[in-house]
Protein backbone atom coordinates (compact mmCIF):
# COMPACT_ATOMS: atom_id res chain seq x y z
CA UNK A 1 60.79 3.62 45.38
CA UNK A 2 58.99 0.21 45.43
CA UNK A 3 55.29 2.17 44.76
CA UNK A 4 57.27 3.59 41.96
CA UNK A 5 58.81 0.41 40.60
CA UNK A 6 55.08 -1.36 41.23
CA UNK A 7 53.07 1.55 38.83
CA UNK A 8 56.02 1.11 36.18
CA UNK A 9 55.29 -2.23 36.03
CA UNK A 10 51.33 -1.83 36.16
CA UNK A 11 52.17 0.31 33.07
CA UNK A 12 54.38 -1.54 31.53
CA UNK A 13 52.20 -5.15 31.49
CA UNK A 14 49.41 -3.01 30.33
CA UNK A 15 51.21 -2.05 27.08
CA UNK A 16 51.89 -5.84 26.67
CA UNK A 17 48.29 -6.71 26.61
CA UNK A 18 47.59 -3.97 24.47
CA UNK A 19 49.87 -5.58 22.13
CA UNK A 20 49.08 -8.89 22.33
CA UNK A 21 44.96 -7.78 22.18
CA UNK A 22 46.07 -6.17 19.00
CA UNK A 23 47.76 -8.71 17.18
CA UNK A 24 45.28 -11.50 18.33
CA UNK A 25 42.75 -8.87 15.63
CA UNK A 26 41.79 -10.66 13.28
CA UNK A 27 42.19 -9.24 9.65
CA UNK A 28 39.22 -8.36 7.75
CA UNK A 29 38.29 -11.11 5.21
CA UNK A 30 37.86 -10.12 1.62
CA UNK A 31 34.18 -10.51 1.56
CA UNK A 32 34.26 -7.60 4.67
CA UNK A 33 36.77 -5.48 3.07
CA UNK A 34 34.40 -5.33 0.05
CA UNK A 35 30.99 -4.62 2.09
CA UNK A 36 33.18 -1.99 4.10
CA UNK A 37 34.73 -0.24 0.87
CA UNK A 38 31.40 -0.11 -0.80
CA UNK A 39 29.45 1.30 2.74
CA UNK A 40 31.85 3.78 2.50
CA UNK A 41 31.45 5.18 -1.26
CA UNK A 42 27.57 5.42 -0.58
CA UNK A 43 28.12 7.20 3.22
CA UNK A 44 30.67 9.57 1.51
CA UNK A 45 27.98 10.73 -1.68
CA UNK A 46 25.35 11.42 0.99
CA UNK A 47 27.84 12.82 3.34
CA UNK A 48 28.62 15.27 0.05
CA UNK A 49 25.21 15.92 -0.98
CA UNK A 50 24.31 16.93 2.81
CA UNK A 51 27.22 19.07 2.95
CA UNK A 52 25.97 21.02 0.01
CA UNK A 53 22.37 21.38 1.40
CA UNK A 54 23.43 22.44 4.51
CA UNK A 55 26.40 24.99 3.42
CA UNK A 56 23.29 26.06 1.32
CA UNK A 57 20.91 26.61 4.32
CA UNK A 58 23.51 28.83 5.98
CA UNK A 59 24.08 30.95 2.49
CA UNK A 60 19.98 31.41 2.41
CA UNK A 61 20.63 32.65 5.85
CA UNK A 62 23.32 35.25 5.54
CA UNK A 63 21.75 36.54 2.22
CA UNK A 64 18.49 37.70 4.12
CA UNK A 65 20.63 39.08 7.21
CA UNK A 66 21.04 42.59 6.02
CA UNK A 67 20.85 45.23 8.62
CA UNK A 68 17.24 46.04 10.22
CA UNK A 69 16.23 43.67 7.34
CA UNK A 70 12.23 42.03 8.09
CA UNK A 71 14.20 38.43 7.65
CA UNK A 72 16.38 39.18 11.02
CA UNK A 73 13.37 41.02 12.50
CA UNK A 74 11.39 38.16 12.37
CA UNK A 75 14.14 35.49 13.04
CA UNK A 76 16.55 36.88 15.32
CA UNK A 77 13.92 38.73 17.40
CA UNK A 78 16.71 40.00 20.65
CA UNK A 79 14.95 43.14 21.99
CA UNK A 80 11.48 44.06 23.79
CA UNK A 81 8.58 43.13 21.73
CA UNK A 82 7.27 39.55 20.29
CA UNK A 83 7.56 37.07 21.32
CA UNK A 84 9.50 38.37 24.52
CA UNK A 85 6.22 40.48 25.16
CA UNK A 86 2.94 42.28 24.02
CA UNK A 87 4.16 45.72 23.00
CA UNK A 88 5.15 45.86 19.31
CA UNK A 89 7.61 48.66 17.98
CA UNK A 90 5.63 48.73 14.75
CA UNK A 91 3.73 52.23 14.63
CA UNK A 92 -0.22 51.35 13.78
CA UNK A 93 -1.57 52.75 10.52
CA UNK A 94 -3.53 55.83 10.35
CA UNK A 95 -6.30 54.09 8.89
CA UNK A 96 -6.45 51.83 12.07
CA UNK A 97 -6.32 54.59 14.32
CA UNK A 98 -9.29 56.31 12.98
CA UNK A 99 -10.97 53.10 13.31
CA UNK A 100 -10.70 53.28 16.78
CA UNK A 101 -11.81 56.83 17.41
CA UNK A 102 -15.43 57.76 18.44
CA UNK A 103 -17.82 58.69 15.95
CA UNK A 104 -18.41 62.16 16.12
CA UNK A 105 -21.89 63.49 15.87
CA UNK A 106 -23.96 66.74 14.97
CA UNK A 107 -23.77 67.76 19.22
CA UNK A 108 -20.71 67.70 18.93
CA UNK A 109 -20.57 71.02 17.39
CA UNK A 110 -18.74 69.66 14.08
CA UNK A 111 -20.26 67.50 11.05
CA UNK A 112 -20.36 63.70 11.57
CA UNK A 113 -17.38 61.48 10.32
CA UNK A 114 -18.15 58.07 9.56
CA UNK A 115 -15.78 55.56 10.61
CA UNK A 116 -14.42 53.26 7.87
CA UNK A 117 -16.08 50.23 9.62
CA UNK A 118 -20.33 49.96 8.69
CA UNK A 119 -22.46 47.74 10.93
CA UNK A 120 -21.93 45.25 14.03
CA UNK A 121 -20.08 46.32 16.69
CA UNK A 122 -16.90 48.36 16.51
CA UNK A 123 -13.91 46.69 17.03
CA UNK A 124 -10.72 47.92 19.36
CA UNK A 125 -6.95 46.80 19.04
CA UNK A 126 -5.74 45.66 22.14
CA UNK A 127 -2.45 47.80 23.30
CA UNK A 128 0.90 48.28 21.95
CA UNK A 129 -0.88 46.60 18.64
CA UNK A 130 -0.63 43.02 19.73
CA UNK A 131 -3.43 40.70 18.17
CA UNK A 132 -4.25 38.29 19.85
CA UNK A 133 -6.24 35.95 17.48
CA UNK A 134 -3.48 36.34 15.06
CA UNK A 135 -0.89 35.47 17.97
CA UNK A 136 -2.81 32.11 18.70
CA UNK A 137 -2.52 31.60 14.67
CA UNK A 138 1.18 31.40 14.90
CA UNK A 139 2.65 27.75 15.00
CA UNK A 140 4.32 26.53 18.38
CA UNK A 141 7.43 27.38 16.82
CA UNK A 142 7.49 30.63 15.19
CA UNK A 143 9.65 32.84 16.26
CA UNK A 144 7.42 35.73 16.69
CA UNK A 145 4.69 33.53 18.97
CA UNK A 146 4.07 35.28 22.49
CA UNK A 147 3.13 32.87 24.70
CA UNK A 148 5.33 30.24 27.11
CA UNK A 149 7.87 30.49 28.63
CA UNK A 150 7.77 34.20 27.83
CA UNK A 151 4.95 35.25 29.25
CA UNK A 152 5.42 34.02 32.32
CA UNK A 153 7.62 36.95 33.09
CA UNK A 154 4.04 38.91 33.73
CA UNK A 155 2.67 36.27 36.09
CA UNK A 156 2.13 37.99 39.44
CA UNK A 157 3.84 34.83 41.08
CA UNK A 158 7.84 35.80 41.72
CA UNK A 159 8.49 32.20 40.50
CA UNK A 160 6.51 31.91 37.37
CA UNK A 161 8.00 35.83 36.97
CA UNK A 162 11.66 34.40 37.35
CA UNK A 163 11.24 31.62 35.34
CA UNK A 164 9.97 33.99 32.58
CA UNK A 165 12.87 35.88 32.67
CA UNK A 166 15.22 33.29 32.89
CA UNK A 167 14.31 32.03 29.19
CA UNK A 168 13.94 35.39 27.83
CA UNK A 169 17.38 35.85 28.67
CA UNK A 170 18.40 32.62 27.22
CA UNK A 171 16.84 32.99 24.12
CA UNK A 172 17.12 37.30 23.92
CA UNK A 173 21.46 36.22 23.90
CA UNK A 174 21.26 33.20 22.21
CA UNK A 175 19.15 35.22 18.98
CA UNK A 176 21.16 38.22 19.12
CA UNK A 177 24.53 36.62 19.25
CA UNK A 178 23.96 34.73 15.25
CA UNK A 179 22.18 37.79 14.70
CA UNK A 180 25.29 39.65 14.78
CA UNK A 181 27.21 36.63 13.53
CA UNK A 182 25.20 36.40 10.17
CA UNK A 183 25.15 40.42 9.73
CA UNK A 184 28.20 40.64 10.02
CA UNK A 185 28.78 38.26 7.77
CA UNK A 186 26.90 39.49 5.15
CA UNK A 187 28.79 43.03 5.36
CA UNK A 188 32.01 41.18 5.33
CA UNK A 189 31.80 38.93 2.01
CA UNK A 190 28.02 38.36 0.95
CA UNK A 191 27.41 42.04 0.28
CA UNK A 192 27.58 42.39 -3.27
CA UNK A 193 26.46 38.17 -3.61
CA UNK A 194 25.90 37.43 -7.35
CA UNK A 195 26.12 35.17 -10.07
CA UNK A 196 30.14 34.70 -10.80
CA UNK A 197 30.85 35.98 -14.74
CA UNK A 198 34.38 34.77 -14.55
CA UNK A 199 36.91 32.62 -13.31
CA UNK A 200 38.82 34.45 -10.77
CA UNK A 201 34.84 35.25 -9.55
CA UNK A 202 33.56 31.60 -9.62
CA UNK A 203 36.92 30.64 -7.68
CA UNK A 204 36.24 33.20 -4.89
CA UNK A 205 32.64 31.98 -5.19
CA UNK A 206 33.68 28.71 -4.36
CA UNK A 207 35.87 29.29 -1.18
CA UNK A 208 32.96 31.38 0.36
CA UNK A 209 30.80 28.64 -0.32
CA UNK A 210 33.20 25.68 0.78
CA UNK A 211 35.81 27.44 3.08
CA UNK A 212 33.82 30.82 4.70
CA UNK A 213 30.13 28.84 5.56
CA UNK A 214 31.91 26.20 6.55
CA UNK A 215 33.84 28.40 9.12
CA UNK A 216 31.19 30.33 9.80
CA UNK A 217 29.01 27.27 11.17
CA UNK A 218 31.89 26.05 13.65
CA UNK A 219 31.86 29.79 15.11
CA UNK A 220 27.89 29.45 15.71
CA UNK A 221 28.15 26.28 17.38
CA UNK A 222 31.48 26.65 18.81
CA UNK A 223 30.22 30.35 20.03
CA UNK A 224 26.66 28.76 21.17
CA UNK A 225 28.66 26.39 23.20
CA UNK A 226 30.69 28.85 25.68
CA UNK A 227 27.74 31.49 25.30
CA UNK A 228 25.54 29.12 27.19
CA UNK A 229 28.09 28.44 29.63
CA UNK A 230 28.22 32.35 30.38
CA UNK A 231 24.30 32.46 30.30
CA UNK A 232 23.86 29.72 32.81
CA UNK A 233 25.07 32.55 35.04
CA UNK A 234 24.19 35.67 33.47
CA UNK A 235 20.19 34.49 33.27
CA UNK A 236 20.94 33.55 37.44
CA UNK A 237 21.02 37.46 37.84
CA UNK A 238 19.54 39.33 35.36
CA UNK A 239 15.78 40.53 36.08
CA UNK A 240 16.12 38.00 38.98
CA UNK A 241 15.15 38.58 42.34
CA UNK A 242 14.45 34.94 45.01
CA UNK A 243 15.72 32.82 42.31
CA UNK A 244 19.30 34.00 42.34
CA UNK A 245 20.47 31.47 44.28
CA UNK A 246 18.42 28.85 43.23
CA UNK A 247 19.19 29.34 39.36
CA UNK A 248 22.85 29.73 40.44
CA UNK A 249 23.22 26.82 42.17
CA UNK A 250 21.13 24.93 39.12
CA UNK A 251 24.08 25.96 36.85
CA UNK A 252 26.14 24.57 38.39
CA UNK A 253 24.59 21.14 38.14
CA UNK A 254 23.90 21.68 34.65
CA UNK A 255 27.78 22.00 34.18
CA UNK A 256 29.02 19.26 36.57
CA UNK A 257 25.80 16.94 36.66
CA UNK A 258 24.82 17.35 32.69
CA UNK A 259 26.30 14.66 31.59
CA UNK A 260 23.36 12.76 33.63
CA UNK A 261 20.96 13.95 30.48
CA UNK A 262 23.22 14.22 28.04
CA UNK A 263 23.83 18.00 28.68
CA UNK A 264 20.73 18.07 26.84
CA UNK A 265 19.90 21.86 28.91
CA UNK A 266 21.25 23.92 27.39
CA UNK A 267 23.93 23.04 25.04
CA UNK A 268 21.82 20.09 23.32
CA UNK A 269 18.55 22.28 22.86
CA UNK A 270 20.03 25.18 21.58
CA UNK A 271 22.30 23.43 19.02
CA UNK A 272 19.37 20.84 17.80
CA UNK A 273 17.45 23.84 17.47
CA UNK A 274 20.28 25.90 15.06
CA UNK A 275 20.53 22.76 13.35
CA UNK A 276 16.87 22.16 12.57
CA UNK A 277 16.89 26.18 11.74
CA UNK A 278 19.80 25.71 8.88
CA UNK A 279 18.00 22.08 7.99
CA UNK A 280 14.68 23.70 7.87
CA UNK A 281 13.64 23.30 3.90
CA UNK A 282 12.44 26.60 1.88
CA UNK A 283 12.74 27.03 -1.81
CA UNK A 284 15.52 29.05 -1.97
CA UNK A 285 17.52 26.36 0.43
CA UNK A 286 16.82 24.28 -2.59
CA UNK A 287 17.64 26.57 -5.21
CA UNK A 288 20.86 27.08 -3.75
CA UNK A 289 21.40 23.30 -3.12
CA UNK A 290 20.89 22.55 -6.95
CA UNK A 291 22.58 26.05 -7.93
CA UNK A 292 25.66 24.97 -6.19
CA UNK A 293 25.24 21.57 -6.63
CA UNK A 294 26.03 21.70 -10.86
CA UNK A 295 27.92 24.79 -10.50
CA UNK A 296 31.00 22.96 -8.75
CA UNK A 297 30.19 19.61 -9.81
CA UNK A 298 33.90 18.34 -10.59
CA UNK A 299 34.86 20.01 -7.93
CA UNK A 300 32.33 18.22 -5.69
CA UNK A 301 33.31 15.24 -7.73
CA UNK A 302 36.96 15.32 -6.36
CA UNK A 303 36.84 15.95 -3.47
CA UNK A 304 34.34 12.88 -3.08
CA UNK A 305 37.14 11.02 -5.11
CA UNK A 306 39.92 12.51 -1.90
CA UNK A 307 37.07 10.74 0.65
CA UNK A 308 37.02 7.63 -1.37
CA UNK A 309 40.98 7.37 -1.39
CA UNK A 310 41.40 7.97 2.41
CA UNK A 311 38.27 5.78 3.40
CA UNK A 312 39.34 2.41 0.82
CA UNK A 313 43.05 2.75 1.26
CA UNK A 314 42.54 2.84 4.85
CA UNK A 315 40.00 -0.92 4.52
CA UNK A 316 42.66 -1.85 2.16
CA UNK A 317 45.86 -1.56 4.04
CA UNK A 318 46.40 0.93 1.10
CA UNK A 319 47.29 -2.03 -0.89
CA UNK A 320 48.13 -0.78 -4.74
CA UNK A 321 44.71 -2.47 -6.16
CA UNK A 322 42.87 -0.41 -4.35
CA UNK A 323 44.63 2.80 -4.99
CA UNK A 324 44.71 1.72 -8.71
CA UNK A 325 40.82 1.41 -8.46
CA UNK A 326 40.45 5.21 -6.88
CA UNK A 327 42.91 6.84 -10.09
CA UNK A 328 40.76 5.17 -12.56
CA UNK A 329 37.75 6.44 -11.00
CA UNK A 330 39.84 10.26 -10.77
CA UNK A 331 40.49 9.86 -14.64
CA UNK A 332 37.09 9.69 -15.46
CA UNK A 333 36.70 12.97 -13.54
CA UNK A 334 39.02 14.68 -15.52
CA UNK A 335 37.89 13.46 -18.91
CA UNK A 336 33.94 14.01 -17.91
CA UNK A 337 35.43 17.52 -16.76
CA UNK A 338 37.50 18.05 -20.23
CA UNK A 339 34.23 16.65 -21.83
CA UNK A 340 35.83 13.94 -23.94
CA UNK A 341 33.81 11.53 -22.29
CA UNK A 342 30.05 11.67 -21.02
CA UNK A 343 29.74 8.75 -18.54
CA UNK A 344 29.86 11.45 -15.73
């Protein structure tokens, strides 16, 4: 009983000093109060303006992921083939294949064919179609580049072989998991995606656009998050041979130990890299950006006005001033909106 009695009243002088730590606060002054309101209005426009580019990036997205479209292909590369290895699915062109036959000649029995190449040596396509010289064109991070940590999986070393395989796992999951998310997306509501004609359109419009992307990113990263956690120990086994242990016991640190860098492997490469993939500017992320962006302006408009009232009457003790201040600013919404007055 007296351990007991001693932790209730560890507990108990701890909530007093909380207390007294709390009241000793000093108020904000009005000076700070005014520097705080206004660091808020400009943080919640940019906030607005990046939600809008970045709901944007994921609509450019889910447009081009149609089923077996060239966009997914080339982006959400999860089976055999680049950049995982040098064989390519893509059946060469007739054309290219007589390139590469021998030229046939009057011995032969049958009249000679030129081949569509004249002078200079003749040239031969390396198997499966992979090229090379076209490969080494490719930036470090296109998604279609063969090189490292891929092809490492060919080495004739088991450990550069494992290793290899242990990112083209990774990334093989990782690709075909928002592959599926984004077509199936698509299929569900971004089918039949066009301009809205009315208002019972332009409403729906809206809620895919504010309510369904929105969603849809928390599932990516939210589903990226517990995918890796199952791939830490899925890539241990599969195509593995020496390294099972090794890679086994190394996810395990990852889990317990990450938090020594930031749990930067894998969770914090994998969701900078989505990121910088949705971020990643294009024309038609900018179309859709300024598309959306005067489409739904008083609707942007408001809800900046709803991040205004929380953020100030929060600084202001939501003192009546200050609520006062955030329904004038709400009127001139509505009247810019009803167009009787063009300050907005």
């Amino acid at each position: 009983m007296g351990l007991i009695n001693k932790i209730y009243k560890d507990i108990k002088y701890a909530t007093k000093r909380k207390k007294k730590r709390r009241k000793k606060k000093k108020p904000m002054t009005f000076k700070e109060k005014m520097g705080a309101s206004i660091a808020w209005m400009v943080a919640a426009v940019f906030g607005q303006l990046f939600f809008i580019y970045y709901q944007g990036g994921w609509l450019d997205i889910i447009l081009k992921s149609t089923k077996n479209s060239q966009y997914v292909k080339q982006y959400f590369p999860d089976e055999s083939g680049p950049p995982y290895d040098r064989t390519s699915k893509e059946n060469i062109p007739c054309k290219e294949i007589r390139e590469l036959l021998p030229l046939r000649t009057a011995a032969d029995g049958v009249k000679p064919v030129q081949s569509a190449q004249s002078g200079g040596k003749r040239k031969y396509a390396q198997k499966g179609g992979f090229n090379k010289t076209e490969n080494d064109k490719k930036g470090f991070f296109d998604s279609t580049k063969y090189g490292v940590p891929y092809s490492l999986a060919e080495n004739s070393n088991f450990l550069m072989e494992g290793i290899g395989e242990y990112f083209k796992t990774f990334w093989q999951c990782q690709r075909g998991g928002l592959k599926m998310l984004t077509e199936t997306v698509n299929d569900s509501f971004f089918k039949d995606h066009a301009e809205p004609q009315d208002i019972g359109e332009q409403a729906w419009d809206y809620v895919k656009f504010a309510i369904i992307l929105p969603i849809v990113n928390i599932i990516a990263f939210v589903g990226q998050i517990v995918g890796n956690l199952a791939l830490l120990f899925w890539a241990s086994f599969n195509n593995q041979t020496l390294l099972i242990i090794p890679f086994f016991i190394a996810a395990l640190c990852f889990i317990f130990l990450g938090w020594l860098t930031g749990f930067f492997w894998p969770w914090g490469l994998f969701t900078t890299y989505l990121t910088a993939f949705v971020l990643k500017p294009s024309p038609d992320k900018w179309t859709n950006f300024s598309t959306y962006g005067k489409r739904y302006k008083w609707m942007w408009c408001f809800l900046l006005a709803f991040w205004w009232l929380v953020g100030i009457g929060h600084i202001w003790d939501w003192h009546k001033n200050a609520l006062a201040f955030i329904g004038a600013v709400c009127a001139l919404f509505l009247l810019g909106m009803l167009g009787i007055s063009n300050l907005i």
